[in-house]
C-alpha atoms as a PDB file:
ATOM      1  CA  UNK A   1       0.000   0.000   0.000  1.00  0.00           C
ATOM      2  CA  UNK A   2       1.191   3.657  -0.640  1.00  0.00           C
ATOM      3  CA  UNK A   3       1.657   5.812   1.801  1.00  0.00           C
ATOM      4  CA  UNK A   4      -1.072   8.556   1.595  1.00  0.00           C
ATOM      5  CA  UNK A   5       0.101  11.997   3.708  1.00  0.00           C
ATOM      6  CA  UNK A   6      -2.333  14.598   4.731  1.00  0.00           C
ATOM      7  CA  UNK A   7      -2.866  16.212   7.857  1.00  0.00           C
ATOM      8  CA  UNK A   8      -3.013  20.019   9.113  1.00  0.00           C
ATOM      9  CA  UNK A   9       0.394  22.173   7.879  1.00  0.00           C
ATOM     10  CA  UNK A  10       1.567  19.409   5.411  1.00  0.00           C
ATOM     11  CA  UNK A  11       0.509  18.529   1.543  1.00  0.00           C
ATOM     12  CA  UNK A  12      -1.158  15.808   0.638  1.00  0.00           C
ATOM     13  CA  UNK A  13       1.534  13.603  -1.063  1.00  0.00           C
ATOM     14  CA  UNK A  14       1.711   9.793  -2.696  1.00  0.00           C
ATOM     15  CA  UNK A  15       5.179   9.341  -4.084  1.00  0.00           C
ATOM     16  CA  UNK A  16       4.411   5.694  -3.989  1.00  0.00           C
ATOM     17  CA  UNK A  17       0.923   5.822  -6.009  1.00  0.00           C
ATOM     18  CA  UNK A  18       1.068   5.043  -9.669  1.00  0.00           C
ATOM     19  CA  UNK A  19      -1.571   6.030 -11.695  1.00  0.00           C
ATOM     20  CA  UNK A  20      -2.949   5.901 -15.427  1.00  0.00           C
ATOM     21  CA  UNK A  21      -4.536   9.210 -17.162  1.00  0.00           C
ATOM     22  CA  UNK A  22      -6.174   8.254 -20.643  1.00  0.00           C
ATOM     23  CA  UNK A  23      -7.588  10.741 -22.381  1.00  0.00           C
ATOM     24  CA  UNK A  24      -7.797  11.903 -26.670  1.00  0.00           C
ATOM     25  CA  UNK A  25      -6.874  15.287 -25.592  1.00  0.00           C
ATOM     26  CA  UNK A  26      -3.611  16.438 -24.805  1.00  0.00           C
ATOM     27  CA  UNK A  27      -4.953  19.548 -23.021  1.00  0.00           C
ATOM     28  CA  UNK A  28      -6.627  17.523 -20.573  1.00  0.00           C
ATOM     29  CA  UNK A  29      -3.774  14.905 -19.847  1.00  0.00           C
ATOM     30  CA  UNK A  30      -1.322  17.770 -19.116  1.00  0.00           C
ATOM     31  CA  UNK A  31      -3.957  19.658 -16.922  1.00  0.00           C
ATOM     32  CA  UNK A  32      -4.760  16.424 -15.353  1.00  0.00           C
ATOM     33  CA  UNK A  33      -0.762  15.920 -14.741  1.00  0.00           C
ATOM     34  CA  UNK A  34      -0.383  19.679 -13.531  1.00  0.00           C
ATOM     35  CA  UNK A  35      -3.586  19.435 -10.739  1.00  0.00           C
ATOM     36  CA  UNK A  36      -1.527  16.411  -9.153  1.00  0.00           C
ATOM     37  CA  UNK A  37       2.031  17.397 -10.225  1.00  0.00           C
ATOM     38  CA  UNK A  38       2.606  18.738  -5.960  1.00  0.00           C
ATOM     39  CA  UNK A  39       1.544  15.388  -5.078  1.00  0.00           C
ATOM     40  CA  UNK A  40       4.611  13.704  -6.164  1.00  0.00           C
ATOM     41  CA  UNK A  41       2.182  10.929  -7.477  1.00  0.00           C
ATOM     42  CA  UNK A  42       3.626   9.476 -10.719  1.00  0.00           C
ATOM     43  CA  UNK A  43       1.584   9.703 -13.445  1.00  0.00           C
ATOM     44  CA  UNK A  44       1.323   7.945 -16.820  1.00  0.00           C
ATOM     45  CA  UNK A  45      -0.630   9.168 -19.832  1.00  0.00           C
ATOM     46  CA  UNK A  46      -2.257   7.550 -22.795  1.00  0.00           C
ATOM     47  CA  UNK A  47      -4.188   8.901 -25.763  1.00  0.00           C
ATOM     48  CA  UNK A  48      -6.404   6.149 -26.345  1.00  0.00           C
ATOM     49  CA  UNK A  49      -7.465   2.516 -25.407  1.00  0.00           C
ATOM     50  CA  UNK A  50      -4.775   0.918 -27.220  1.00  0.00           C
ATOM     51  CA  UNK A  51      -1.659   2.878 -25.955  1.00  0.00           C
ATOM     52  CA  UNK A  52      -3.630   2.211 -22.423  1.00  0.00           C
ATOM     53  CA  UNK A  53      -3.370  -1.256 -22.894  1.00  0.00           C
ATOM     54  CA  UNK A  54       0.284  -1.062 -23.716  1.00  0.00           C
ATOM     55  CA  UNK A  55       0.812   0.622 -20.266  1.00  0.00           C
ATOM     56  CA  UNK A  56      -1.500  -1.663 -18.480  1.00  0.00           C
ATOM     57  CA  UNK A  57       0.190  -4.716 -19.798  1.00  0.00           C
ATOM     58  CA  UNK A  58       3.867  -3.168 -18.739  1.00  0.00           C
ATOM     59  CA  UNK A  59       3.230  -1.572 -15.381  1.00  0.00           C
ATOM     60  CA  UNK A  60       0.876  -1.689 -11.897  1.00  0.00           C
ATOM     61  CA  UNK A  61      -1.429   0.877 -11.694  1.00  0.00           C
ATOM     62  CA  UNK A  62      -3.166   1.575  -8.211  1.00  0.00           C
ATOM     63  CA  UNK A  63      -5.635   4.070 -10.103  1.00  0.00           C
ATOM     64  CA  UNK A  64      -7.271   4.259 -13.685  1.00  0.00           C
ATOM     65  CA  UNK A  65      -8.393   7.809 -14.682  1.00  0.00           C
ATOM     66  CA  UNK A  66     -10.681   6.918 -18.135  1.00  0.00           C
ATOM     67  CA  UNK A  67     -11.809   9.351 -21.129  1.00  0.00           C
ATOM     68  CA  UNK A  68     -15.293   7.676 -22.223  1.00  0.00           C
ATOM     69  CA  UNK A  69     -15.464   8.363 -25.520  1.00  0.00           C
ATOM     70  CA  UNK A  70     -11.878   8.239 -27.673  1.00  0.00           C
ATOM     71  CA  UNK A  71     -10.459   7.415 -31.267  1.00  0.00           C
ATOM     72  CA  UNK A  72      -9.202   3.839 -31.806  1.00  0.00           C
ATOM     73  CA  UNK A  73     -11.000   2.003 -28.744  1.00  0.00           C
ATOM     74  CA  UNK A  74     -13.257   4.126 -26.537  1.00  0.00           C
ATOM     75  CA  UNK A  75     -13.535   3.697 -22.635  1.00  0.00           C
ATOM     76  CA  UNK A  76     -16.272   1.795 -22.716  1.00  0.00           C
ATOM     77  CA  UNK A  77     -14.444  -1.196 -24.791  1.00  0.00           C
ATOM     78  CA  UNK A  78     -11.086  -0.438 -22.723  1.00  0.00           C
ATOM     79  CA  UNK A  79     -13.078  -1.392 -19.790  1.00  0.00           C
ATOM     80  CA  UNK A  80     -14.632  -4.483 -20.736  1.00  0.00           C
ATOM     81  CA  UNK A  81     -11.341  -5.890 -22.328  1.00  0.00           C
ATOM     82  CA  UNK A  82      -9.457  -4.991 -18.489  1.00  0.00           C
ATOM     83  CA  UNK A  83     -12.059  -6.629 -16.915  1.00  0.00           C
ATOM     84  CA  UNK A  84     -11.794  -9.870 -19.157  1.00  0.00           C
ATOM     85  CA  UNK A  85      -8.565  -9.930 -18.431  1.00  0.00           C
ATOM     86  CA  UNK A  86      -9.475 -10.152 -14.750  1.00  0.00           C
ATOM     87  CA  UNK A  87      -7.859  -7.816 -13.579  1.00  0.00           C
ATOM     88  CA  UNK A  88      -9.880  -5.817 -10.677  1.00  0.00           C
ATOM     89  CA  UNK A  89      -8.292  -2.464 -11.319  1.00  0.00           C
ATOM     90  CA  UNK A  90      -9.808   0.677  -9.812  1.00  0.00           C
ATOM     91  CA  UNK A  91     -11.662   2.718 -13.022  1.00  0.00           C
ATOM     92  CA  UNK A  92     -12.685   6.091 -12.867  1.00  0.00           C
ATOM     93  CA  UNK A  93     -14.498   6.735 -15.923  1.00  0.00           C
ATOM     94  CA  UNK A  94     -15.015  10.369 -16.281  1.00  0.00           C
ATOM     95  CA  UNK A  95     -16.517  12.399 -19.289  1.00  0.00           C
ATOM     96  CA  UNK A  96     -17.575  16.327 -19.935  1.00  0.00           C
ATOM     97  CA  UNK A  97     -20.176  15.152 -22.541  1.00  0.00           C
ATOM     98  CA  UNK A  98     -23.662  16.806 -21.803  1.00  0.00           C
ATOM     99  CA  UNK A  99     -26.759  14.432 -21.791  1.00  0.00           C
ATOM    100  CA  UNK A 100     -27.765  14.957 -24.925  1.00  0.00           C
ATOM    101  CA  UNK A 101     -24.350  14.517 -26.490  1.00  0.00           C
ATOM    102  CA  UNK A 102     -24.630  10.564 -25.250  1.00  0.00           C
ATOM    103  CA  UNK A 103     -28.175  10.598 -26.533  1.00  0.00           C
ATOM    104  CA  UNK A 104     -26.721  11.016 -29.801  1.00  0.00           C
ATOM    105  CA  UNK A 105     -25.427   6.967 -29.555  1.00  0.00           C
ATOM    106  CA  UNK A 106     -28.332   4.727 -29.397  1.00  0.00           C
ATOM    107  CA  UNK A 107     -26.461   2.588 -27.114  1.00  0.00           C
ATOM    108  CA  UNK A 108     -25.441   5.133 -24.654  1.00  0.00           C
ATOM    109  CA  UNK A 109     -27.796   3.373 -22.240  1.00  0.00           C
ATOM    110  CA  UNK A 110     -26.862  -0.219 -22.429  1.00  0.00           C
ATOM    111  CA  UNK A 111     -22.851   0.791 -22.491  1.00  0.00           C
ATOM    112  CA  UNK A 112     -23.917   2.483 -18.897  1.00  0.00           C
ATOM    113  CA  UNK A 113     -25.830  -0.910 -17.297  1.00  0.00           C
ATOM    114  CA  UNK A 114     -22.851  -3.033 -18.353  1.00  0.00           C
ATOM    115  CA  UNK A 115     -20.437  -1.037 -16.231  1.00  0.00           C
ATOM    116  CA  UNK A 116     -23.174  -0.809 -13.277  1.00  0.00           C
ATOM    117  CA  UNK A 117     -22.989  -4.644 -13.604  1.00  0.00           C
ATOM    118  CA  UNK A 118     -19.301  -4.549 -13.041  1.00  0.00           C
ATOM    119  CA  UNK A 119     -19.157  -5.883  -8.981  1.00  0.00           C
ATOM    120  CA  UNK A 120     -17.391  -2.839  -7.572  1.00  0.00           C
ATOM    121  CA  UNK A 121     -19.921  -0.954  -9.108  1.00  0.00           C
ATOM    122  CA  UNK A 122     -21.617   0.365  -5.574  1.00  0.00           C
ATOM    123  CA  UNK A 123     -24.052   3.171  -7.103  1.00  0.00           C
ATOM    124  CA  UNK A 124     -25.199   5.082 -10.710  1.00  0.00           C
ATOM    125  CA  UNK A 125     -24.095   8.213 -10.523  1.00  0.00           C
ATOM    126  CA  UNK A 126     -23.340  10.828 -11.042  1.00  0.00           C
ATOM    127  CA  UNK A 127     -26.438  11.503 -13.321  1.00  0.00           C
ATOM    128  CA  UNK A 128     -29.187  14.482 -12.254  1.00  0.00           C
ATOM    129  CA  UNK A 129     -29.796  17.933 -14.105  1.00  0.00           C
ATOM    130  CA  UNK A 130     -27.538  20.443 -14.571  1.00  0.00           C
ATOM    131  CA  UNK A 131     -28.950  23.869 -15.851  1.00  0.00           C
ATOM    132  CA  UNK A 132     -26.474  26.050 -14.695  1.00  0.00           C
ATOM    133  CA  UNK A 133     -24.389  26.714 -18.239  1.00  0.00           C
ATOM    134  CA  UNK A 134     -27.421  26.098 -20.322  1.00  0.00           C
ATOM    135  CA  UNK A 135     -31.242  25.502 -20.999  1.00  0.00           C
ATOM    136  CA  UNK A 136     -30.372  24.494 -24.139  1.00  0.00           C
ATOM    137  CA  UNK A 137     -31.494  20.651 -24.004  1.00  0.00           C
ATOM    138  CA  UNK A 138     -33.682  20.450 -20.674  1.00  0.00           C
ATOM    139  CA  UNK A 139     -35.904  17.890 -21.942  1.00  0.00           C
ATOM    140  CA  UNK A 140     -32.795  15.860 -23.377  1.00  0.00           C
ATOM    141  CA  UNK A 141     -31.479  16.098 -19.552  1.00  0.00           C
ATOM    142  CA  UNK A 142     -34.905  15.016 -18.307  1.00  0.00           C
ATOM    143  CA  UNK A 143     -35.542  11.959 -20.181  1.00  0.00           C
ATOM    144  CA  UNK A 144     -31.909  10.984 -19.447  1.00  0.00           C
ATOM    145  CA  UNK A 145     -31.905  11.447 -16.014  1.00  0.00           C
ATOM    146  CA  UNK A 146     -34.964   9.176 -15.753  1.00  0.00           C
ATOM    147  CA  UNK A 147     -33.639   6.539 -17.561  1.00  0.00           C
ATOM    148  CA  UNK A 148     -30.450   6.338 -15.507  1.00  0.00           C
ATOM    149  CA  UNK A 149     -32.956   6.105 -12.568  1.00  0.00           C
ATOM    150  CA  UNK A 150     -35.105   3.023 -13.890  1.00  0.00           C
ATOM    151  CA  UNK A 151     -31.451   1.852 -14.286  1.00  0.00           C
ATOM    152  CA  UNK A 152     -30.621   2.151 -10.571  1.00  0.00           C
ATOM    153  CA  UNK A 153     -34.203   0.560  -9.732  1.00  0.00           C
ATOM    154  CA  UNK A 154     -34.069  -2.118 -12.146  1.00  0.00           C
ATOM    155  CA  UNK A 155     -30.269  -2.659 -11.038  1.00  0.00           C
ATOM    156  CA  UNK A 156     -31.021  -2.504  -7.391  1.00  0.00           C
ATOM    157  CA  UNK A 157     -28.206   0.485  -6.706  1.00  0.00           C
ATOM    158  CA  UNK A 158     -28.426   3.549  -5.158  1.00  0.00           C
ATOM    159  CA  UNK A 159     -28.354   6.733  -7.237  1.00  0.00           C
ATOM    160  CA  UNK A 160     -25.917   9.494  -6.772  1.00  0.00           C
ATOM    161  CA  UNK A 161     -27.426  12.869  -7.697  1.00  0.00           C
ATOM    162  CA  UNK A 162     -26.495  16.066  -9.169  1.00  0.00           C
ATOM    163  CA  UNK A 163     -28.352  19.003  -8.928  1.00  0.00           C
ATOM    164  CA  UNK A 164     -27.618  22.284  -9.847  1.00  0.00           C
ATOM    165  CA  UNK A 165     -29.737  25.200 -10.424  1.00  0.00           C
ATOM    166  CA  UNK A 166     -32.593  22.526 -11.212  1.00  0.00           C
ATOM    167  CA  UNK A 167     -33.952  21.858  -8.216  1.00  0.00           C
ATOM    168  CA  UNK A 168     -37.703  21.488  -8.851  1.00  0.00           C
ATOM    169  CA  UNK A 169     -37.568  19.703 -12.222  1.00  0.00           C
ATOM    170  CA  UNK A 170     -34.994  17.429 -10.142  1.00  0.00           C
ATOM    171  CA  UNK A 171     -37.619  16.699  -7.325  1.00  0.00           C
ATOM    172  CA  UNK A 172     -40.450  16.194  -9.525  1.00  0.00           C
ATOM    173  CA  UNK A 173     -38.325  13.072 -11.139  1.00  0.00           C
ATOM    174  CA  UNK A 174     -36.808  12.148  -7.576  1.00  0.00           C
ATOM    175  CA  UNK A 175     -40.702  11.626  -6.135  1.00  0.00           C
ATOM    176  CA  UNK A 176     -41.343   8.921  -8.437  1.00  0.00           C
ATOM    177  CA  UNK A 177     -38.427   6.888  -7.446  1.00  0.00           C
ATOM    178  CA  UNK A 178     -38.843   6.629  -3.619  1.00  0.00           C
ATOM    179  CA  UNK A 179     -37.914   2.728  -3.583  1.00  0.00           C
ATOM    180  CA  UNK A 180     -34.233   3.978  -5.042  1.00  0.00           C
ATOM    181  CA  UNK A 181     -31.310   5.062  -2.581  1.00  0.00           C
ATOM    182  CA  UNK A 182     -30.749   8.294  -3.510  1.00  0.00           C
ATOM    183  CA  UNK A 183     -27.677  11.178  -2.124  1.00  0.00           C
ATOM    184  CA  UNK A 184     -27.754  14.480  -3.116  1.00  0.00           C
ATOM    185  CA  UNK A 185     -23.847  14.565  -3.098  1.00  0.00           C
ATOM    186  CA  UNK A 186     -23.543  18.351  -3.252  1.00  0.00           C
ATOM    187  CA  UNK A 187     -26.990  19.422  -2.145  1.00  0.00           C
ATOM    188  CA  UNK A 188     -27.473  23.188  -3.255  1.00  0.00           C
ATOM    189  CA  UNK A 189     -31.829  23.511  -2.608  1.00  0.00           C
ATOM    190  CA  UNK A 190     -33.472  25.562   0.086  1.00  0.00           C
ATOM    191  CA  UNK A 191     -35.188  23.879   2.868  1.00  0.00           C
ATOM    192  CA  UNK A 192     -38.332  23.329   2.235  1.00  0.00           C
ATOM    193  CA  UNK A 193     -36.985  21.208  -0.484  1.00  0.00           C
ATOM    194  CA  UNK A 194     -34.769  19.498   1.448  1.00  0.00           C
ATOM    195  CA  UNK A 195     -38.193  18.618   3.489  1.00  0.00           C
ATOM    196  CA  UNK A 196     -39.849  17.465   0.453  1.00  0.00           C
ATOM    197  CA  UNK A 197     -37.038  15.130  -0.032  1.00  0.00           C
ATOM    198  CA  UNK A 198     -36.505  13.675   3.392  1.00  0.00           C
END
């Protein structure tokens, strides 16, 4: 195990933690790299599945940091080959795609259950409403936020929320799921919402 330092007047520091960054764009692998760069963590970087692979077959990772949607093998398809291999890994799959950019693949759905199925998978999340940069595709948001919600229920998981300057349309969803887990991870509402919800 690597030694993880953090307490009050020192940095956090890991100079034993090894971990893999794959994203397609080179902006977001060096700011990735610069955000941890004081934590002394060592850092590898790939620009898509394949190159990932490369790394994954060469070296022990404590930590996999995962673009979703890349040239030459996605994240989605880099995580089911890992797992095949049997390897138990930690993934972090992270995207900045909006809703209705994944609505654009048919199979954005079906791509999401078979990484909830994974066994370390403990939640789905983070999925909710978001309308604080734009109103632009509020219905989009809607539908897929409710869908990700049936997944949890039909799944059996709890449901990690996200809710920012949405909170009504985000209740009025929430009340129909009642039999679903659900945390408000950052909860942003007033109180009388935060009634409603208890």
């Amino acid at each position: 195990q690597f030694l993880l330092q953090e307490s009050r007047g020192r940095k956090f520091v890991a100079p034993d933690a090894k971990i893999l960054s794959v994203d397609h764009n080179a902006v977001n692998l060096d700011l990735f790299c610069g955000i941890l760069k004081d934590t002394k963590v060592k850092i590898d970087t790939a620009m898509n599945g394949e190159e990932a692979l490369e790394l994954i077959r060469k070296n022990k990772y404590h930590i996999i940091f995962l673009d979703h949607m890349m040239p030459v093998m996605d994240g989605y398809e880099l995580v089911r080959t890992i797992r095949e291999s049997g390897s138990t890994i930690p993934i972090m799959l992270i995207t900045a795609k909006s809703a209705f950019d994944d609505m654009q693949d048919s199979d954005w759905l079906s791509k999401i259950e078979n990484l909830c199925r994974d066994e370390k998978c403990v939640a789905v999340g983070e999925i909710g409403l978001d309308y604080y940069w734009s109103r632009d595709h509020v219905a989009e948001q809607k539908e897929c936020f409710t869908a990700q919600l049936e997944l949890a229920r039909r799944l059996g998981l709890p449901a990690v929320i996200h809710d920012r300057e949405a909170h009504g349309d985000c209740l009025e969803i929430v009340k129909n799921y009642t039999d679903v887990k659900i945390l408000f991870h950052c909860y942003s509402g007033s109180c009388e919402m935060l009634r409603e919800i208890l």
